[in-house]
N, C-alpha and C. Protein backbone atom coordinates (compact mmCIF):
# COMPACT_ATOMS: atom_id res chain seq x y z
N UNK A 1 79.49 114.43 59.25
CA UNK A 1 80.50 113.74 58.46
C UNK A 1 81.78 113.61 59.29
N UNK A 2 82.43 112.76 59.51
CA UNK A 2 83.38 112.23 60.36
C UNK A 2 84.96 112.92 59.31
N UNK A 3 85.50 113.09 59.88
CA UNK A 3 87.07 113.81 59.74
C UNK A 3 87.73 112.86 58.91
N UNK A 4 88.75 113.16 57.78
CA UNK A 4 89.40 112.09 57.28
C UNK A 4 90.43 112.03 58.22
N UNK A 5 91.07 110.72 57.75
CA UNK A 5 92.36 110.02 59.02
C UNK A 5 93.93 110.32 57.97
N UNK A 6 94.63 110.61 58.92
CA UNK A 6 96.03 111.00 58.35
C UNK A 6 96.42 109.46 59.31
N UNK A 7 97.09 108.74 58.79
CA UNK A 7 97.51 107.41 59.10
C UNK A 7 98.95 107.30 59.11
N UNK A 8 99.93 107.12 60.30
CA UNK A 8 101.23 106.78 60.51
C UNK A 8 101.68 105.56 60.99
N UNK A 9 102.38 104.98 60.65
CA UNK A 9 103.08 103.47 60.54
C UNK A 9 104.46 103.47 60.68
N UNK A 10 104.84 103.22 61.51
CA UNK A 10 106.59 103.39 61.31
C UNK A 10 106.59 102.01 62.68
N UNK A 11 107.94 100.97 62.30
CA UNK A 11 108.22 99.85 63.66
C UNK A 11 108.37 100.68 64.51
N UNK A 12 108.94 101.73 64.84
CA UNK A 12 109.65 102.56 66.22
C UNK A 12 108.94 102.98 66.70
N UNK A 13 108.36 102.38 68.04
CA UNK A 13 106.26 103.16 68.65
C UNK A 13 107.22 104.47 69.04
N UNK A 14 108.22 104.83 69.23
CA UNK A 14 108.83 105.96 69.87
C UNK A 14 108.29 107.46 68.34
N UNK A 15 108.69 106.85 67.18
CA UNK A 15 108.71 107.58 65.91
C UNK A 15 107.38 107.62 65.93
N UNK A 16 106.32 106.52 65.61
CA UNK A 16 104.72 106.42 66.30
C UNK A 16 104.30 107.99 66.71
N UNK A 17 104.49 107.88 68.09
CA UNK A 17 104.35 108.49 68.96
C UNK A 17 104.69 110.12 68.54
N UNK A 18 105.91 110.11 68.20
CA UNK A 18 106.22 111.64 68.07
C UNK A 18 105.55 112.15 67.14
N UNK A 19 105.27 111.34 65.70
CA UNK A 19 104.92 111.72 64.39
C UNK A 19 102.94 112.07 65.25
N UNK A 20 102.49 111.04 65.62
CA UNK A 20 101.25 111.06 66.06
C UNK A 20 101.06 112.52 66.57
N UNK A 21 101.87 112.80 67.72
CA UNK A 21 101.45 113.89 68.46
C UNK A 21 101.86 115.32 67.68
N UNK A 22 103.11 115.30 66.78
CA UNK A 22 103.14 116.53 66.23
C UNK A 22 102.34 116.73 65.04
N UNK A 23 101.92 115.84 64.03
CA UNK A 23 100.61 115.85 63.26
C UNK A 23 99.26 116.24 63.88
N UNK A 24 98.64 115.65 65.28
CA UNK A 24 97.37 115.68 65.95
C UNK A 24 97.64 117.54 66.94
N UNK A 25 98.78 117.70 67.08
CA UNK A 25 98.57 119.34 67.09
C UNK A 25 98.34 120.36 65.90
N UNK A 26 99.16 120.25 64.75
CA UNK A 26 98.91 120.74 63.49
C UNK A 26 97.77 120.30 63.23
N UNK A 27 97.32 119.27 62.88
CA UNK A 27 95.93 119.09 62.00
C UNK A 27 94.66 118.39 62.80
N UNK A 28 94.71 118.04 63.91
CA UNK A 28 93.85 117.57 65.13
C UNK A 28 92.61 118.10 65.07
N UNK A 29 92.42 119.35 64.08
CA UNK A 29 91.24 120.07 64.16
C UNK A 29 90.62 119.78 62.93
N UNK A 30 90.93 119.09 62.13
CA UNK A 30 90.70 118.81 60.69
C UNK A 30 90.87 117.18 60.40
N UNK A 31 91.64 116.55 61.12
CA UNK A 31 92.34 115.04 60.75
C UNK A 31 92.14 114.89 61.83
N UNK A 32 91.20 113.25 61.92
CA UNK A 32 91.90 112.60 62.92
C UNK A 32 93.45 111.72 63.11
N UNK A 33 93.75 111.43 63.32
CA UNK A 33 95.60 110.94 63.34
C UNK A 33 95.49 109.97 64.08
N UNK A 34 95.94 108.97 63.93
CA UNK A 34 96.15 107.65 63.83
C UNK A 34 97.20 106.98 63.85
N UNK A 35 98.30 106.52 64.78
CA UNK A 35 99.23 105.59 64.54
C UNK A 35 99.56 103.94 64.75
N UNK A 36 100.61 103.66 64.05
CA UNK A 36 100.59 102.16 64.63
C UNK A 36 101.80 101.77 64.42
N UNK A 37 102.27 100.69 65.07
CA UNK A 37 103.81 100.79 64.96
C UNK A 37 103.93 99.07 64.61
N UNK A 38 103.44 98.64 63.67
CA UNK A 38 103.60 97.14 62.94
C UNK A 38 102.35 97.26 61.70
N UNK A 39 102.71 96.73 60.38
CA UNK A 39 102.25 96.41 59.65
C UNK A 39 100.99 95.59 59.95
N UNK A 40 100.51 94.43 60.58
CA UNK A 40 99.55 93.53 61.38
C UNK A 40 98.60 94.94 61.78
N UNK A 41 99.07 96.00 62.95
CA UNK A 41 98.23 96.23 63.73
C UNK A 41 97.59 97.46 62.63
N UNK A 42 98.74 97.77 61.84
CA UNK A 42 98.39 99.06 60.74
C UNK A 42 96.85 98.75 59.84
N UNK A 43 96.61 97.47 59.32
CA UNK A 43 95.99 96.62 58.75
C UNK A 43 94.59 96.28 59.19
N UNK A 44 95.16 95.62 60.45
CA UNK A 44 94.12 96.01 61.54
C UNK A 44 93.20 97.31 61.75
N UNK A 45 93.89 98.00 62.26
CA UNK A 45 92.77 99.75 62.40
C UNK A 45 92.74 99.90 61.22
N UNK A 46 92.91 99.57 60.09
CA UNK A 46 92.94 100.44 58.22
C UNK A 46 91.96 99.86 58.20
N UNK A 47 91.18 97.98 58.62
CA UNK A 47 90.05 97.40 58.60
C UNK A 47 88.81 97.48 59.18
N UNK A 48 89.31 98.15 60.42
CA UNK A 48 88.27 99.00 61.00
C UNK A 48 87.53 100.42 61.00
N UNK A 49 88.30 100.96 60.04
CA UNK A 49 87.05 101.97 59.67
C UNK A 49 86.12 101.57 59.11
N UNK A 50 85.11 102.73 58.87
CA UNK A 50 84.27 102.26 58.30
C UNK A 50 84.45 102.71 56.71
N UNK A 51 84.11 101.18 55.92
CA UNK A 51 84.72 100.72 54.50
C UNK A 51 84.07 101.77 53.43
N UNK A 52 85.27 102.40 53.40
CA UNK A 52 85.18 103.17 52.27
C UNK A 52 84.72 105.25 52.63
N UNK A 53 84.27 105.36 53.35
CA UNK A 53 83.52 106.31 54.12
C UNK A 53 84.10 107.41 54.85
N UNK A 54 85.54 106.76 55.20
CA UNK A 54 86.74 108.33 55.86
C UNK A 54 87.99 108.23 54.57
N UNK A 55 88.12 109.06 54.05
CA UNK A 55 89.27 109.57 53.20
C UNK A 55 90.75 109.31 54.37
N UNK A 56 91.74 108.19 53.70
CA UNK A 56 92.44 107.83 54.35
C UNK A 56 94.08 107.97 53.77
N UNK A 57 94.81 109.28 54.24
CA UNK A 57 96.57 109.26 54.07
C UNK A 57 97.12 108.40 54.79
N UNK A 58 97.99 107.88 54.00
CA UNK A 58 99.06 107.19 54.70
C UNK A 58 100.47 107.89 54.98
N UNK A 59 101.31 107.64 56.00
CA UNK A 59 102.42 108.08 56.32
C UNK A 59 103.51 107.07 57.19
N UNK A 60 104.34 106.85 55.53
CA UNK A 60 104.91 105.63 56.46
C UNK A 60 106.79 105.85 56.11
N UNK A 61 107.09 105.10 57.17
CA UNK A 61 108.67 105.50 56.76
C UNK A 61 109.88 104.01 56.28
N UNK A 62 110.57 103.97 55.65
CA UNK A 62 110.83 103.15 54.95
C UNK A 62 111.57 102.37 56.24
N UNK A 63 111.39 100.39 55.76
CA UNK A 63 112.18 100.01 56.76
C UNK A 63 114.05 100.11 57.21
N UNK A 64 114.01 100.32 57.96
CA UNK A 64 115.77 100.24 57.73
C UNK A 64 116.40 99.17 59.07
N UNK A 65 117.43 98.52 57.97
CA UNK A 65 117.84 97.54 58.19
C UNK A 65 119.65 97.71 57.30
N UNK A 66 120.92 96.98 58.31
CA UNK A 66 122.21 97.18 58.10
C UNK A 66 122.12 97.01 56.44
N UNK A 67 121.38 96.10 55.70
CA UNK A 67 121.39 96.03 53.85
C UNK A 67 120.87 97.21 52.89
N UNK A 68 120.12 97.70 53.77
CA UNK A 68 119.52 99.20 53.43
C UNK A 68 120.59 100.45 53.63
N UNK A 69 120.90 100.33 54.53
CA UNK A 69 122.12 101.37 54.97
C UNK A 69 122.74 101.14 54.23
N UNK A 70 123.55 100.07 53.41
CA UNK A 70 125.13 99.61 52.86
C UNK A 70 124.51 100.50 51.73
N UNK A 71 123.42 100.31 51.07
CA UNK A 71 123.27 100.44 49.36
C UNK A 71 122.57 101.92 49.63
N UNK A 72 122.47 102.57 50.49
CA UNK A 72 122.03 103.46 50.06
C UNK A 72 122.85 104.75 50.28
């Protein structure tokens, strides 16, 4: 039986990256971990598993943008 996927999405491949590697040390033995740094490519690998068959978290971080900052 194949590992469920802990799934990260954030635009910043830098945030990507960090979130990827400090999740895939914590849970690397249990989860596979998965990132992507655009909605398109997120979509993409979410379509390529296989359908229905790995138990799939998402982990995503909200966009931010100067209209987001003002109101929040």
């Amino acid at each position: 039986m194949s590992r469920p996927v802990l799934f990260v999405i954030d635009d910043d491949p830098e945030v990507v990256r960090a979130l990827h590697d400090d999740l895939n040390r914590r849970f690397g033995k249990d989860f596979r971990v998965i990132g992507e740094s655009s909605a398109a490519a997120g979509l993409a690998t979410l379509r390529e598993l296989p359908a229905g068959h790995e138990p799939v978290a998402l982990s995503g971080c909200p966009a931010r943008s100067s209209s987001n900052a003002a109101t929040s």
